[in-house]
Protein backbone atom coordinates (compact mmCIF):
# COMPACT_ATOMS: atom_id res chain seq x y z
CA UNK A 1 23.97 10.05 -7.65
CA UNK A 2 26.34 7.83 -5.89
CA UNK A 3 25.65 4.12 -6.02
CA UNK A 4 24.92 3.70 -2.47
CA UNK A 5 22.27 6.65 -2.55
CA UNK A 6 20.97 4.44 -5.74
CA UNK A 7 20.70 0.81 -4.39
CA UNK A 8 18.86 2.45 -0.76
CA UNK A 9 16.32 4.26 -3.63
CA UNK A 10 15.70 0.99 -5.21
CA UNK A 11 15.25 -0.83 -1.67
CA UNK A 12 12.79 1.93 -0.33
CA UNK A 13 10.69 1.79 -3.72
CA UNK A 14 10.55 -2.14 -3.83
CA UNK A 15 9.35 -2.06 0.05
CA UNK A 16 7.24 0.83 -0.79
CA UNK A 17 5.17 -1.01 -3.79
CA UNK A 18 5.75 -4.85 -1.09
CA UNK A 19 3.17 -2.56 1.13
CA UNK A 20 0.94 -1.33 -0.99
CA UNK A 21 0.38 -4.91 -2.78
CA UNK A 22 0.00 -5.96 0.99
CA UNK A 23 -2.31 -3.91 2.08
CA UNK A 24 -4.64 -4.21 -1.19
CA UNK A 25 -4.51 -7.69 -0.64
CA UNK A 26 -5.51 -7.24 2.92
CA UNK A 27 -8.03 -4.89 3.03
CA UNK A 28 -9.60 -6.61 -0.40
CA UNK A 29 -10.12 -9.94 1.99
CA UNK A 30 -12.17 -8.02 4.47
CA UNK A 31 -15.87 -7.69 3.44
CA UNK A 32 -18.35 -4.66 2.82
CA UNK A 33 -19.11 -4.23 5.93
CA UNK A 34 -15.75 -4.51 7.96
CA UNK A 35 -14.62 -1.91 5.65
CA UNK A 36 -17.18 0.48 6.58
CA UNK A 37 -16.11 0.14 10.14
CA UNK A 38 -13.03 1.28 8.78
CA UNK A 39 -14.40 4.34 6.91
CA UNK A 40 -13.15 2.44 3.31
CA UNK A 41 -15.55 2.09 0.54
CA UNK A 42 -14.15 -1.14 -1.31
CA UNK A 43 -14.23 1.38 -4.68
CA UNK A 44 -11.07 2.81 -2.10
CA UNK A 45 -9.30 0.38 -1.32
CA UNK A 46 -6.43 1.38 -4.27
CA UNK A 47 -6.27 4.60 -2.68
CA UNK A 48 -5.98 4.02 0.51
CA UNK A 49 -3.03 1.80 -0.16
CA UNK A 50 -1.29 4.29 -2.39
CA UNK A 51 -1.72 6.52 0.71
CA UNK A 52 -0.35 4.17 3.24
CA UNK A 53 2.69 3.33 0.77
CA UNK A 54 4.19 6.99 0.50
């Protein structure tokens, strides 16, 4: 693998895992019910960032 094709794998994994800490930390702020409106049980909320990171 060339180096270039290395260092842009490294940047979109490090912005990929940035987005999924984000959005835990987000949707972990908002309470029970706010994350009903949403459709997110808070049990979710791990999964639901995983999803949004890929």
């Amino acid at each position: 693998m060339p180096l270039t094709r290395f260092a842009r794998s490294i940047g979109t994994s490090l912005r990929r895992i940035h987005l999924y800490r984000v959005t835990i930390a987000e949707l972990s702020q908002l309470g029970d019910r706010e994350l009903a409106d949403l459709g997110i049980a808070r049990h979710e909320i791990r999964e639901v960032a995983r999803r949004t990171a890929i």
